[in-house]
N, C-alpha and C. Protein backbone atom coordinates (compact mmCIF):
# COMPACT_ATOMS: atom_id res chain seq x y z
N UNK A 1 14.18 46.50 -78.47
CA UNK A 1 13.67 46.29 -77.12
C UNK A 1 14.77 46.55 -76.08
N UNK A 2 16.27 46.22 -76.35
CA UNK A 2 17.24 46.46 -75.13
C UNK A 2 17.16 47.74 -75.30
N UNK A 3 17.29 48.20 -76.16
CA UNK A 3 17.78 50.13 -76.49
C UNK A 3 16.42 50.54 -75.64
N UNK A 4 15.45 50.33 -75.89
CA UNK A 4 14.13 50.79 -74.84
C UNK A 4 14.43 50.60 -73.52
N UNK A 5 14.77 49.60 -72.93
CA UNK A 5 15.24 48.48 -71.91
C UNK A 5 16.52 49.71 -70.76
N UNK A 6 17.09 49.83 -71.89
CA UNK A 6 18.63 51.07 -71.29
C UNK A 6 18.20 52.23 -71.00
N UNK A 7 17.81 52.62 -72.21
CA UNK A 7 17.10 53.82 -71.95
C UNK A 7 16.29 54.01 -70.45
N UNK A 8 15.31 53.20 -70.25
CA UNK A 8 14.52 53.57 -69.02
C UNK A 8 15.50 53.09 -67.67
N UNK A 9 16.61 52.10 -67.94
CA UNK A 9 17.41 52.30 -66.60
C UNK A 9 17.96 53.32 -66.46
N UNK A 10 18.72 53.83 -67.53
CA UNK A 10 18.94 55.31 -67.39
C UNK A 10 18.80 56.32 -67.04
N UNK A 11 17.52 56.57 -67.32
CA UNK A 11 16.02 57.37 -67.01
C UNK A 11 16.15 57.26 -65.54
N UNK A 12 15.95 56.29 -65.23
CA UNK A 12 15.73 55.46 -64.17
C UNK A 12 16.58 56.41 -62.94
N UNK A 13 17.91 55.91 -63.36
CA UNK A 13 18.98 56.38 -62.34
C UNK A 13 19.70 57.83 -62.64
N UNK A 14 19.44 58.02 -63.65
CA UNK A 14 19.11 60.07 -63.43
C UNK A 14 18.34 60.48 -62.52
N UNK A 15 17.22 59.82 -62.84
CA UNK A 15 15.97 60.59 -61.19
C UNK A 15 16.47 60.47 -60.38
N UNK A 16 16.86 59.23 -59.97
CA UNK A 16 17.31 59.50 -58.74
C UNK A 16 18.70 59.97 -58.24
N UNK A 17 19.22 60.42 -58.82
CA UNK A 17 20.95 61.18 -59.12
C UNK A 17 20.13 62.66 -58.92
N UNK A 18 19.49 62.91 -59.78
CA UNK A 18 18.82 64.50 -59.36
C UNK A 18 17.79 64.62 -58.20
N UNK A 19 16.85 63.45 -58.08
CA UNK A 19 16.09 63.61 -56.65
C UNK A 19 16.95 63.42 -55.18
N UNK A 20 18.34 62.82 -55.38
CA UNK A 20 19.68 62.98 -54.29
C UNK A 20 19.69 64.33 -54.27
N UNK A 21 20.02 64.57 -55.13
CA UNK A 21 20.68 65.97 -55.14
C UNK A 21 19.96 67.20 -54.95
N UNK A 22 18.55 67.19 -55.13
CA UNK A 22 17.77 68.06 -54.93
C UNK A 22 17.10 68.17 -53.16
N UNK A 23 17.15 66.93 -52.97
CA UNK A 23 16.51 66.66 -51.64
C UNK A 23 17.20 66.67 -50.41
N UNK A 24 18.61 65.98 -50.87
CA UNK A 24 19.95 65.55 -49.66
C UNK A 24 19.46 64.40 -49.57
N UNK A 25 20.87 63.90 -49.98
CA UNK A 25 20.70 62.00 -49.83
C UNK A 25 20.83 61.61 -48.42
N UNK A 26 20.61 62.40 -47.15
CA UNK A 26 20.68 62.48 -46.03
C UNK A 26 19.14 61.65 -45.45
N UNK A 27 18.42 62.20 -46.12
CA UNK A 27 17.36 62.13 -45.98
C UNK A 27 16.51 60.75 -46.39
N UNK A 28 17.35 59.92 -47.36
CA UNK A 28 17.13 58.62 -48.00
C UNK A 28 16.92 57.98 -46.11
N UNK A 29 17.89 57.93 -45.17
CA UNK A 29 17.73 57.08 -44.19
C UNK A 29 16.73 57.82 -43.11
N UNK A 30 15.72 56.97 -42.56
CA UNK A 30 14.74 57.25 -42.21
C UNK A 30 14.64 56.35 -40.82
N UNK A 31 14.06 57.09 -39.90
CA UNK A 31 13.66 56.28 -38.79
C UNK A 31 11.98 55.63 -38.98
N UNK A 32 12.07 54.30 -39.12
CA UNK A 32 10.68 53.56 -39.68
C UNK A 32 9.78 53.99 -38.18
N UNK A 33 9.36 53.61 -36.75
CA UNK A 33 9.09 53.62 -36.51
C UNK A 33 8.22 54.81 -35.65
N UNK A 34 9.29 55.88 -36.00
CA UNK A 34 8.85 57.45 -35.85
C UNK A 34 7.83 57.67 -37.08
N UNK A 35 8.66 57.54 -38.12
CA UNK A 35 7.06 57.47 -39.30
C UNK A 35 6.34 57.40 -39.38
N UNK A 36 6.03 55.74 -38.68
CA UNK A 36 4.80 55.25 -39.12
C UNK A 36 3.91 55.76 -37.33
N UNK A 37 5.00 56.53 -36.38
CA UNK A 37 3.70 56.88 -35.51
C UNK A 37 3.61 58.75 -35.34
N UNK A 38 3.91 59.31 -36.72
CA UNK A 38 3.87 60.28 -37.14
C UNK A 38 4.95 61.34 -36.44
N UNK A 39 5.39 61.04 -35.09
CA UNK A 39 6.74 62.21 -34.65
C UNK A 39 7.60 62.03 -35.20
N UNK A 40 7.92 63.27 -35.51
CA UNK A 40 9.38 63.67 -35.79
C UNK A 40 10.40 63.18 -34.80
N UNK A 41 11.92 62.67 -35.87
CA UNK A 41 12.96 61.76 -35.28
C UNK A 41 14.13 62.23 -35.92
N UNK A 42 14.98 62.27 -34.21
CA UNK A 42 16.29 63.13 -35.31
C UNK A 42 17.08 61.51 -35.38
N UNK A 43 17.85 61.76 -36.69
CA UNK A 43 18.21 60.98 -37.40
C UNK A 43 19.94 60.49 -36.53
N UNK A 44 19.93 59.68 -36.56
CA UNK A 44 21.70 59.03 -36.19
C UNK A 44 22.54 58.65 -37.22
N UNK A 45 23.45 59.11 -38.01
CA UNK A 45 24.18 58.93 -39.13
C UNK A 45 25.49 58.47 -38.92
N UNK A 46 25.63 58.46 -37.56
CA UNK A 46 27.26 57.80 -37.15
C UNK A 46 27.79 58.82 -35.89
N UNK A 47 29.01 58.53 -35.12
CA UNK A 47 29.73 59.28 -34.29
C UNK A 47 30.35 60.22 -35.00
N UNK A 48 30.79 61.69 -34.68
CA UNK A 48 31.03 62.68 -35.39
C UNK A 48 32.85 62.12 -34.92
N UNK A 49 33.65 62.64 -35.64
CA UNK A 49 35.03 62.43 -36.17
C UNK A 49 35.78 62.81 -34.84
N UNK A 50 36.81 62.26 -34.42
CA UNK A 50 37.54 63.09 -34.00
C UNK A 50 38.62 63.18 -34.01
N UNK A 51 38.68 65.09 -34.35
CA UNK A 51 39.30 65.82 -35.31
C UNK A 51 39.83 67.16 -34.43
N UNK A 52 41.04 67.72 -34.96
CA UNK A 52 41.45 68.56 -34.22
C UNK A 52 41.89 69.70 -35.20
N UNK A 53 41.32 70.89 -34.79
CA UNK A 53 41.63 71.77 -35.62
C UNK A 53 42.43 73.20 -35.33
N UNK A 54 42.93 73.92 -36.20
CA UNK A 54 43.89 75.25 -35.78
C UNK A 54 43.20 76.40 -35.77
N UNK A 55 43.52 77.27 -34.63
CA UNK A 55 42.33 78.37 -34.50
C UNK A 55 43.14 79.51 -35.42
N UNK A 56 42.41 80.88 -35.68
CA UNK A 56 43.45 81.82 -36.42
C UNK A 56 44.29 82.60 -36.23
N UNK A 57 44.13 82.39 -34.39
CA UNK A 57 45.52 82.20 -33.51
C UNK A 57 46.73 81.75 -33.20
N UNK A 58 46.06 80.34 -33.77
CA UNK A 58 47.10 79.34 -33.79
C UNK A 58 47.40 78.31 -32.92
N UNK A 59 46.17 78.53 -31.79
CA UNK A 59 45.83 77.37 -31.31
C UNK A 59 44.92 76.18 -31.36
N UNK A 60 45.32 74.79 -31.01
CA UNK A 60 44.44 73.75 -31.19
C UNK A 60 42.96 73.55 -30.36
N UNK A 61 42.33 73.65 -31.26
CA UNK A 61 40.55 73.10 -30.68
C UNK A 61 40.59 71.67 -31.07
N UNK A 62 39.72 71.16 -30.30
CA UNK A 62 39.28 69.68 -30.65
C UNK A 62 37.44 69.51 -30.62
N UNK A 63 37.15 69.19 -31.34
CA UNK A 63 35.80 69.11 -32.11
C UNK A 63 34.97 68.46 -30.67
N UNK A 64 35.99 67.30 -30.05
CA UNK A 64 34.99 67.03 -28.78
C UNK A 64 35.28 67.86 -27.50
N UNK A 65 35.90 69.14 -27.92
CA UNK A 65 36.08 70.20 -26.57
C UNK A 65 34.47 70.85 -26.98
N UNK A 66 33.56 70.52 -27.38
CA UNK A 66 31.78 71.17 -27.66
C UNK A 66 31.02 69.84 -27.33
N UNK A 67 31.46 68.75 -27.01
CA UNK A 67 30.75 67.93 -26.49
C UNK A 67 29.91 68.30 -25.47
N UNK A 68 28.63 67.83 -25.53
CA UNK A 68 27.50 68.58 -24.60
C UNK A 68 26.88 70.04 -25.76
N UNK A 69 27.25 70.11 -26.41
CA UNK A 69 26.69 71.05 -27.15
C UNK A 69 25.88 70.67 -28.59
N UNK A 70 24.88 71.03 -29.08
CA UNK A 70 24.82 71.28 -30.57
C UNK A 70 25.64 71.45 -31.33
N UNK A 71 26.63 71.37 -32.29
CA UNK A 71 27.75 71.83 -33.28
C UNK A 71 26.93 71.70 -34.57
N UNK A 72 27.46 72.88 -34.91
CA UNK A 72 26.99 73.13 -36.77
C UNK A 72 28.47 73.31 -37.34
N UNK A 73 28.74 72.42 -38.06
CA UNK A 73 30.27 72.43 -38.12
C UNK A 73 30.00 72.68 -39.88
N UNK A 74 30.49 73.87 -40.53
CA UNK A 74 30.16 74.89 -41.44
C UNK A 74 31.52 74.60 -42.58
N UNK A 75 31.71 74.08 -43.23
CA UNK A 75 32.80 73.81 -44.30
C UNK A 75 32.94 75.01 -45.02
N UNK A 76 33.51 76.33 -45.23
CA UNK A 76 33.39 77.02 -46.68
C UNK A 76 34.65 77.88 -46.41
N UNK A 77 34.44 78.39 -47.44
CA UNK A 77 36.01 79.47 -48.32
C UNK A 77 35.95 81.07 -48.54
N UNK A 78 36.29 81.63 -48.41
CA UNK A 78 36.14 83.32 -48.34
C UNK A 78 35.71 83.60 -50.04
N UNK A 79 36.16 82.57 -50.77
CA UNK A 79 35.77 83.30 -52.45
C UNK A 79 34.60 82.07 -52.65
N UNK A 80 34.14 81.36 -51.96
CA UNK A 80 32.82 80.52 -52.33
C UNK A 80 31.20 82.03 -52.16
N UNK A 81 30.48 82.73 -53.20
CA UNK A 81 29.64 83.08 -53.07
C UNK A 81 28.34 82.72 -52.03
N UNK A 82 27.48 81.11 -52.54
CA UNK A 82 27.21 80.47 -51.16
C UNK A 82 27.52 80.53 -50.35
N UNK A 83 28.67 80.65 -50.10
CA UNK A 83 29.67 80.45 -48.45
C UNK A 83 28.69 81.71 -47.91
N UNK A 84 29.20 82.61 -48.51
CA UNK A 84 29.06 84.04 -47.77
C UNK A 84 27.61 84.48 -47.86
N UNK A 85 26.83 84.37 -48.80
CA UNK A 85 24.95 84.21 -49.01
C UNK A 85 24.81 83.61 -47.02
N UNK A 86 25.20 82.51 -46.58
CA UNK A 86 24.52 82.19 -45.99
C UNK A 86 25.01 82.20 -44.37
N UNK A 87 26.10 82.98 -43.99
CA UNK A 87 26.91 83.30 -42.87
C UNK A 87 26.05 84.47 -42.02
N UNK A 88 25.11 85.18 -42.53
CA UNK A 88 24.14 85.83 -42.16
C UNK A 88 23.22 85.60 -41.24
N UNK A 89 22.70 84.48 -41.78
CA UNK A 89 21.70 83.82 -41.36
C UNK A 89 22.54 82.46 -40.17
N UNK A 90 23.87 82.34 -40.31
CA UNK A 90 24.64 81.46 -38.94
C UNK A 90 25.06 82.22 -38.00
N UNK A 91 25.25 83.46 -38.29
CA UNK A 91 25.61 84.63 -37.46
C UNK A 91 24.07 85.03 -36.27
N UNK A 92 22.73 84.49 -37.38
CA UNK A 92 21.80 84.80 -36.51
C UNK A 92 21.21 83.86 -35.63
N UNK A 93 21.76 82.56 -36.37
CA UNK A 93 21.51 81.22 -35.27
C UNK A 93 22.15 80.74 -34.14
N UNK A 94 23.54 81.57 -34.08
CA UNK A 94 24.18 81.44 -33.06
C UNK A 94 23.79 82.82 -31.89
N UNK A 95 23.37 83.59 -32.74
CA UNK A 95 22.69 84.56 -31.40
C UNK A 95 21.59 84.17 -30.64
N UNK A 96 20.51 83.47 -31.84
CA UNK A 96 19.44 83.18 -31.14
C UNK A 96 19.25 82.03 -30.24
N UNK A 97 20.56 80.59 -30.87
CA UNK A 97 20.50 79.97 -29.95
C UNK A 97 21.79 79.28 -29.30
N UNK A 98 22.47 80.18 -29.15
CA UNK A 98 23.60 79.84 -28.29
C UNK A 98 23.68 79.65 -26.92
N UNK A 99 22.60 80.50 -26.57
CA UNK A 99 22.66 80.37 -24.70
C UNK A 99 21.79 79.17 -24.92
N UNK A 100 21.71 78.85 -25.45
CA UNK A 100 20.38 77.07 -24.91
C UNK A 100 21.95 76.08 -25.93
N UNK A 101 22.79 75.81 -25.94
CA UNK A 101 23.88 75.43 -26.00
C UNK A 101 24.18 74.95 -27.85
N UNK A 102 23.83 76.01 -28.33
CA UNK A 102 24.83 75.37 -29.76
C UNK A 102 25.38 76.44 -30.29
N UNK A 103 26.57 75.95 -31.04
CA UNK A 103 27.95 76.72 -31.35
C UNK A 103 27.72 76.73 -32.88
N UNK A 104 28.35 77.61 -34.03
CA UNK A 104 28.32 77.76 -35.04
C UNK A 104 30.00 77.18 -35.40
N UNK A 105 30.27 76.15 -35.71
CA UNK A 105 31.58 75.61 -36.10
C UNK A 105 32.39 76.41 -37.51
N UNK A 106 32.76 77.54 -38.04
CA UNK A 106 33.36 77.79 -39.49
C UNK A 106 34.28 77.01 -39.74
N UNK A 107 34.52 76.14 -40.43
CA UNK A 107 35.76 75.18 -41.04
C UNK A 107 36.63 76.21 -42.56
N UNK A 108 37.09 77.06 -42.48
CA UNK A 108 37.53 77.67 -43.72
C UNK A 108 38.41 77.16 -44.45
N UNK A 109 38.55 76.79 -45.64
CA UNK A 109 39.18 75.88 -46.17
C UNK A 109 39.57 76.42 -47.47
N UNK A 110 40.14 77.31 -47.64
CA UNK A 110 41.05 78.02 -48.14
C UNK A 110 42.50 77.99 -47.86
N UNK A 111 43.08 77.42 -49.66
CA UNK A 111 44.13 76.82 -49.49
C UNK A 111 45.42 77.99 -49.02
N UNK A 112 45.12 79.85 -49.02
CA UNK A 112 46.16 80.73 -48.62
C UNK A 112 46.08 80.78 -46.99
N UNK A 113 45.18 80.22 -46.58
CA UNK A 113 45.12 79.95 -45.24
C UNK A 113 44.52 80.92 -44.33
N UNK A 114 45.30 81.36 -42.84
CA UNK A 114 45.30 82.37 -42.27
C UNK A 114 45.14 83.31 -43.21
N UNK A 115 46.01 83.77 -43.58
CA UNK A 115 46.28 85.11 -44.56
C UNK A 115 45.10 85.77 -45.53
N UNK A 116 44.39 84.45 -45.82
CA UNK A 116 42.98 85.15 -46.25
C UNK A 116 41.90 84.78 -45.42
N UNK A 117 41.91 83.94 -44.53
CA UNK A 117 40.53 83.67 -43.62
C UNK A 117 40.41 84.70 -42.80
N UNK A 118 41.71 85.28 -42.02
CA UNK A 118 42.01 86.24 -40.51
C UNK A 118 41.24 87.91 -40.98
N UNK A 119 42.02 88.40 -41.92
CA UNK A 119 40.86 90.05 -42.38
C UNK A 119 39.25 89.83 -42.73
N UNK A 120 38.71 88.32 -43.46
CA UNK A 120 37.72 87.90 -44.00
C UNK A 120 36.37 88.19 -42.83
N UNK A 121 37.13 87.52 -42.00
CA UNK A 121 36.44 87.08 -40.77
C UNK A 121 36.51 88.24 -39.87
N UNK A 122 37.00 89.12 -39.73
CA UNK A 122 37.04 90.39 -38.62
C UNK A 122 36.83 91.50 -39.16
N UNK A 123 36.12 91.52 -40.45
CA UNK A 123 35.73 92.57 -41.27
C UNK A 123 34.33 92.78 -41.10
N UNK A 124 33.79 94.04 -41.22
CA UNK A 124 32.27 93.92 -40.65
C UNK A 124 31.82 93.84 -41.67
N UNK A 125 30.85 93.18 -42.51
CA UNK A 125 30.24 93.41 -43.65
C UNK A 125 29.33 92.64 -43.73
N UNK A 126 28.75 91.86 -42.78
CA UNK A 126 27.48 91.04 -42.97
C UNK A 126 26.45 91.32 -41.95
N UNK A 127 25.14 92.22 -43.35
CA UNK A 127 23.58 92.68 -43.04
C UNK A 127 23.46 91.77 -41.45
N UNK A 128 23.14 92.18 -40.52
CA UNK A 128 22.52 91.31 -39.69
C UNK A 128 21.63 92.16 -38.54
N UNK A 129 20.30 91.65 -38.88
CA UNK A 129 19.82 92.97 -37.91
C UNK A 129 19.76 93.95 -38.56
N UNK A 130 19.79 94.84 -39.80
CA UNK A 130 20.45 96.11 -40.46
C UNK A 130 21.72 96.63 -39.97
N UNK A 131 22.31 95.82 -39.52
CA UNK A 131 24.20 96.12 -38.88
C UNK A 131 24.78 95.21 -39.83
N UNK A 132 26.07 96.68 -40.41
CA UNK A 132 27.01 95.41 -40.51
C UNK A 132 27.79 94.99 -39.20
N UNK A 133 28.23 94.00 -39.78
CA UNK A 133 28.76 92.66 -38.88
C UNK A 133 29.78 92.09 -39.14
N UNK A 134 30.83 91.51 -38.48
CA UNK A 134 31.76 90.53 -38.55
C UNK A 134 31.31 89.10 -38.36
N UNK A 135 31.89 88.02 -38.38
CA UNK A 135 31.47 86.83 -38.24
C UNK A 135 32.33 86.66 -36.55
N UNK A 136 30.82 86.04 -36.25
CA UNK A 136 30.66 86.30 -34.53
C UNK A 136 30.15 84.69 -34.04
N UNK A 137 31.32 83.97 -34.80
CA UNK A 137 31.05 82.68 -34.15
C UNK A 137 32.71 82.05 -34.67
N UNK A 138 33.05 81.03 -34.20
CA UNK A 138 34.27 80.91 -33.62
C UNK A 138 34.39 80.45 -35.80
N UNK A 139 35.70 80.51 -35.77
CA UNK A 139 36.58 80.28 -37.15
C UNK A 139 37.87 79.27 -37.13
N UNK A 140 37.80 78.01 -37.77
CA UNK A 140 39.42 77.16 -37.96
C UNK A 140 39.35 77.22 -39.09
N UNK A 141 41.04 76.86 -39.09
CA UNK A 141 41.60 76.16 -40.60
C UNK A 141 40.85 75.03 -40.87
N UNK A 142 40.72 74.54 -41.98
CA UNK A 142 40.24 73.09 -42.66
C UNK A 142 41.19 73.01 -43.49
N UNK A 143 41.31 71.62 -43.97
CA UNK A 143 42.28 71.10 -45.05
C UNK A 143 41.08 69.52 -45.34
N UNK A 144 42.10 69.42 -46.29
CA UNK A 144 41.36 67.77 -47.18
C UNK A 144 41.52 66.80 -46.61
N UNK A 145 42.58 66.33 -45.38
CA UNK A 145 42.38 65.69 -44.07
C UNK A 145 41.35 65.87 -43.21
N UNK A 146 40.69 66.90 -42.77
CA UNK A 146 39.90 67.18 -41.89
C UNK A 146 38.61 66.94 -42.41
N UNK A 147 38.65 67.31 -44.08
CA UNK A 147 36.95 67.13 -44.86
C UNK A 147 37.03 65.71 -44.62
N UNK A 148 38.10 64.96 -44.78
CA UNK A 148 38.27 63.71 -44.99
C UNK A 148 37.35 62.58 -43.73
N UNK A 149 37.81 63.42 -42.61
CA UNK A 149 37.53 62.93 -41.23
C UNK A 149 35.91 62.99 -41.12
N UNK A 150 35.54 63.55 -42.04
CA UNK A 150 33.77 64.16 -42.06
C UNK A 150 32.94 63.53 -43.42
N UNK A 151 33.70 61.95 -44.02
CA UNK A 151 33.65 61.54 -44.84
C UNK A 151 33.61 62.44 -46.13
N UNK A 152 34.28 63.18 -46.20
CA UNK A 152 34.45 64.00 -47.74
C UNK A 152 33.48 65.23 -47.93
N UNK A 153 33.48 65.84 -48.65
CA UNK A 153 32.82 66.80 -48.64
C UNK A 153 32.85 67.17 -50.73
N UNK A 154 32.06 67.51 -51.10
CA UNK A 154 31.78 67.36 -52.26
C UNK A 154 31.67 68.87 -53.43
N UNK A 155 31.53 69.79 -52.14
CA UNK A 155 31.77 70.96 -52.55
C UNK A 155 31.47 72.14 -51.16
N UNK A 156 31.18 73.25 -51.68
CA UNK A 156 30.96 73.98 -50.44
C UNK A 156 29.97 74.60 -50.85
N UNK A 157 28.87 75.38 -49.75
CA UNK A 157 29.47 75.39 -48.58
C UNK A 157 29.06 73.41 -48.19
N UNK A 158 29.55 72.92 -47.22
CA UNK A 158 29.20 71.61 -46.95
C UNK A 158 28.69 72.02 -45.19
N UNK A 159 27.70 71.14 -44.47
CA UNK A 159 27.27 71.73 -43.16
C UNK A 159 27.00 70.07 -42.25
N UNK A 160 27.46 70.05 -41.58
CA UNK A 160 27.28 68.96 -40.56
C UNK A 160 26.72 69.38 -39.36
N UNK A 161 25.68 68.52 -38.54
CA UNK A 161 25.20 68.63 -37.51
C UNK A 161 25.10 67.90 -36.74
N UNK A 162 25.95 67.99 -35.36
CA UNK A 162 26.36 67.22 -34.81
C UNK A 162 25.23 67.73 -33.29
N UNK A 163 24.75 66.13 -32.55
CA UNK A 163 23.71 66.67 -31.58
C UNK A 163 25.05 66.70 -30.02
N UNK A 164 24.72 67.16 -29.27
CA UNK A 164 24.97 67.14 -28.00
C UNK A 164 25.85 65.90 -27.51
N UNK A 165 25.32 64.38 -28.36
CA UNK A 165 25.90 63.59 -27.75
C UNK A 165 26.95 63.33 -28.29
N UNK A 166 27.57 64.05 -29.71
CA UNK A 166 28.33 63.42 -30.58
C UNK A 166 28.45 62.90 -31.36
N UNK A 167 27.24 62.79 -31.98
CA UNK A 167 26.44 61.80 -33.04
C UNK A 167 26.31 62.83 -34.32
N UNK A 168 26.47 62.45 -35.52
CA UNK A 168 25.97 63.30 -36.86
C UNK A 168 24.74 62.97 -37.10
N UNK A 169 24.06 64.10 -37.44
CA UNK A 169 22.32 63.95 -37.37
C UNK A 169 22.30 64.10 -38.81
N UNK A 170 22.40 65.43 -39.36
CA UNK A 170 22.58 65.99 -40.37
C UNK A 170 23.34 66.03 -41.27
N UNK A 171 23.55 65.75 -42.58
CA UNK A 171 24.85 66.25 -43.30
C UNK A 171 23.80 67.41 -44.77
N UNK A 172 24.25 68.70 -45.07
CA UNK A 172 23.76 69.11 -45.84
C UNK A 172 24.83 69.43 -46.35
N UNK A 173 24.64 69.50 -48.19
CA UNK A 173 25.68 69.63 -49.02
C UNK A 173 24.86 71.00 -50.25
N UNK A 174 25.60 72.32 -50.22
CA UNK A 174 24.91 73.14 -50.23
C UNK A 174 24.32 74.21 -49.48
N UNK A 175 23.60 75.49 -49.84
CA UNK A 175 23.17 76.38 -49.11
C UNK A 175 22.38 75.40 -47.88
N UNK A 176 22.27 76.18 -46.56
CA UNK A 176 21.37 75.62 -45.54
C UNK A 176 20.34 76.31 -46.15
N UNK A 177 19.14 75.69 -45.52
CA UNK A 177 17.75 75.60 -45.39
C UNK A 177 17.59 76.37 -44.06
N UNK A 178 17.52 77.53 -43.21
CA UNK A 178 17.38 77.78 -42.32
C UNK A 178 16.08 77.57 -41.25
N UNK A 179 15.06 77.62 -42.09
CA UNK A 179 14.10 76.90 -41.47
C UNK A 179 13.87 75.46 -41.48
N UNK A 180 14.15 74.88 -41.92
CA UNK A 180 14.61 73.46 -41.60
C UNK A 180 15.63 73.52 -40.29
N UNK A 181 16.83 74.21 -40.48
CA UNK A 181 17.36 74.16 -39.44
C UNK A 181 17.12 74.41 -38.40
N UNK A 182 16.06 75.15 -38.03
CA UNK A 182 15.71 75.68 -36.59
C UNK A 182 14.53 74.89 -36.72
N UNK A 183 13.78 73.97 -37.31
CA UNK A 183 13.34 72.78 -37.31
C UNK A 183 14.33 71.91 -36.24
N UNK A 184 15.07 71.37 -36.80
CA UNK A 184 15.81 70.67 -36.09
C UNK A 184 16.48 71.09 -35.20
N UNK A 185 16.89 71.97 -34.46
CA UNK A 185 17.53 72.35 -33.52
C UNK A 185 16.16 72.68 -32.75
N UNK A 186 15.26 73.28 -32.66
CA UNK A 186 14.06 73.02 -31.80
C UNK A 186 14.17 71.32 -31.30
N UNK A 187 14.33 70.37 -31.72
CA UNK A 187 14.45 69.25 -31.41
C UNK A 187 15.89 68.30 -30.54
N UNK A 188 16.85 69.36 -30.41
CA UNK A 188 18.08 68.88 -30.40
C UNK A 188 18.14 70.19 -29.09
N UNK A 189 17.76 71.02 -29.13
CA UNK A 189 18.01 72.08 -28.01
C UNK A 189 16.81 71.84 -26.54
N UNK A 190 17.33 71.76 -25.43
CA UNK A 190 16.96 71.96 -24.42
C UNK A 190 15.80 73.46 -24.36
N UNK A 191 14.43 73.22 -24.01
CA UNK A 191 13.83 74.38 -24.00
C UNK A 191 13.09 75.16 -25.58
């Protein structure tokens, strides 16, 4: 009877270790009262970090110099596959909605640094439109301090969404969902 007993806690807490992981444990916290009167509610997960980062210039940005803006603050690495699958499709969200105010954040976090982020990034090679393309939204260094500041990050690509006021709405771990995302940014964007 215990061996039955284990077994189904087990059971138990696998599902939900794979229904985390399949869904985004983001999503576990819920606004009750938007629910139960059926609108959609963007979510408050905490104040976004603040964090200061190195451009591939070599100058300092600070994460609340986009305050007043949308931020999609984008964690990934020039040899992460995902990374690059889905820079396409951020390349096209920052065209489509940048003039109504949100920025595409790249955090590159590649430990050779500059030296492999700087050609990566100014190389044209991403389909967009049937053009190739360079990546046409702003690029920093990241390090394991900075994931740190964004409570950790678990792999890449990792994607945070930060609203206008400064607040983390979003945390996705994994490829984006792009229609989800312009889900939510319809909600977070003016217009």
């Amino acid at each position: 009877m215990k061996r039955m007993l284990r077994r189904s806690w087990s059971s138990a807490v696998l599902a939900l270790v794979v229904w985390c992981l399949t869904t985004g444990c983001s999503r576990l916290k819920t606004n009750d009262s938007a629910a139960a009167s059926g609108h959609a509610s963007v979510p408050d997960l905490g104040p976004a970090p603040e964090v200061s980062f190195q451009t591939l210039d070599g100058k300092t940005v600070n994460l609340s110099d986009y305050r007043g803006k949308v931020v999609l603050v984008n964690f990934w690495a020039t040899w992460c596959e995902p990374c690059r699958s889905e820079i396409p499709e951020l390349i096209e969200l920052q065209r489509t909605y940048g003039p109504r105010g949100f920025v595409v954040l790249g955090v590159a976090m590649d430990s050779e640094g500059r030296s492999a982020v700087e050609p990566f990034v100014k190389r044209p090679q991403f389909d967009v439109g049937g053009q190739k393309v360079a990546m046409e939204y702003p690029v920093v260094l990241g390090n394991g301090d900075v994931a740190a500041r964004f409570g950790g990050i678990i792999g890449l690509p990792t994607t945070v969404i930060i609203s206008p006021q400064g607040r983390i709405v979003k945390k996705i771990f994994g490829p984006i969902d792009a229609a989800e995302l312009r889900g939510l940014l319809a909600q977070l964007l003016p217009g």
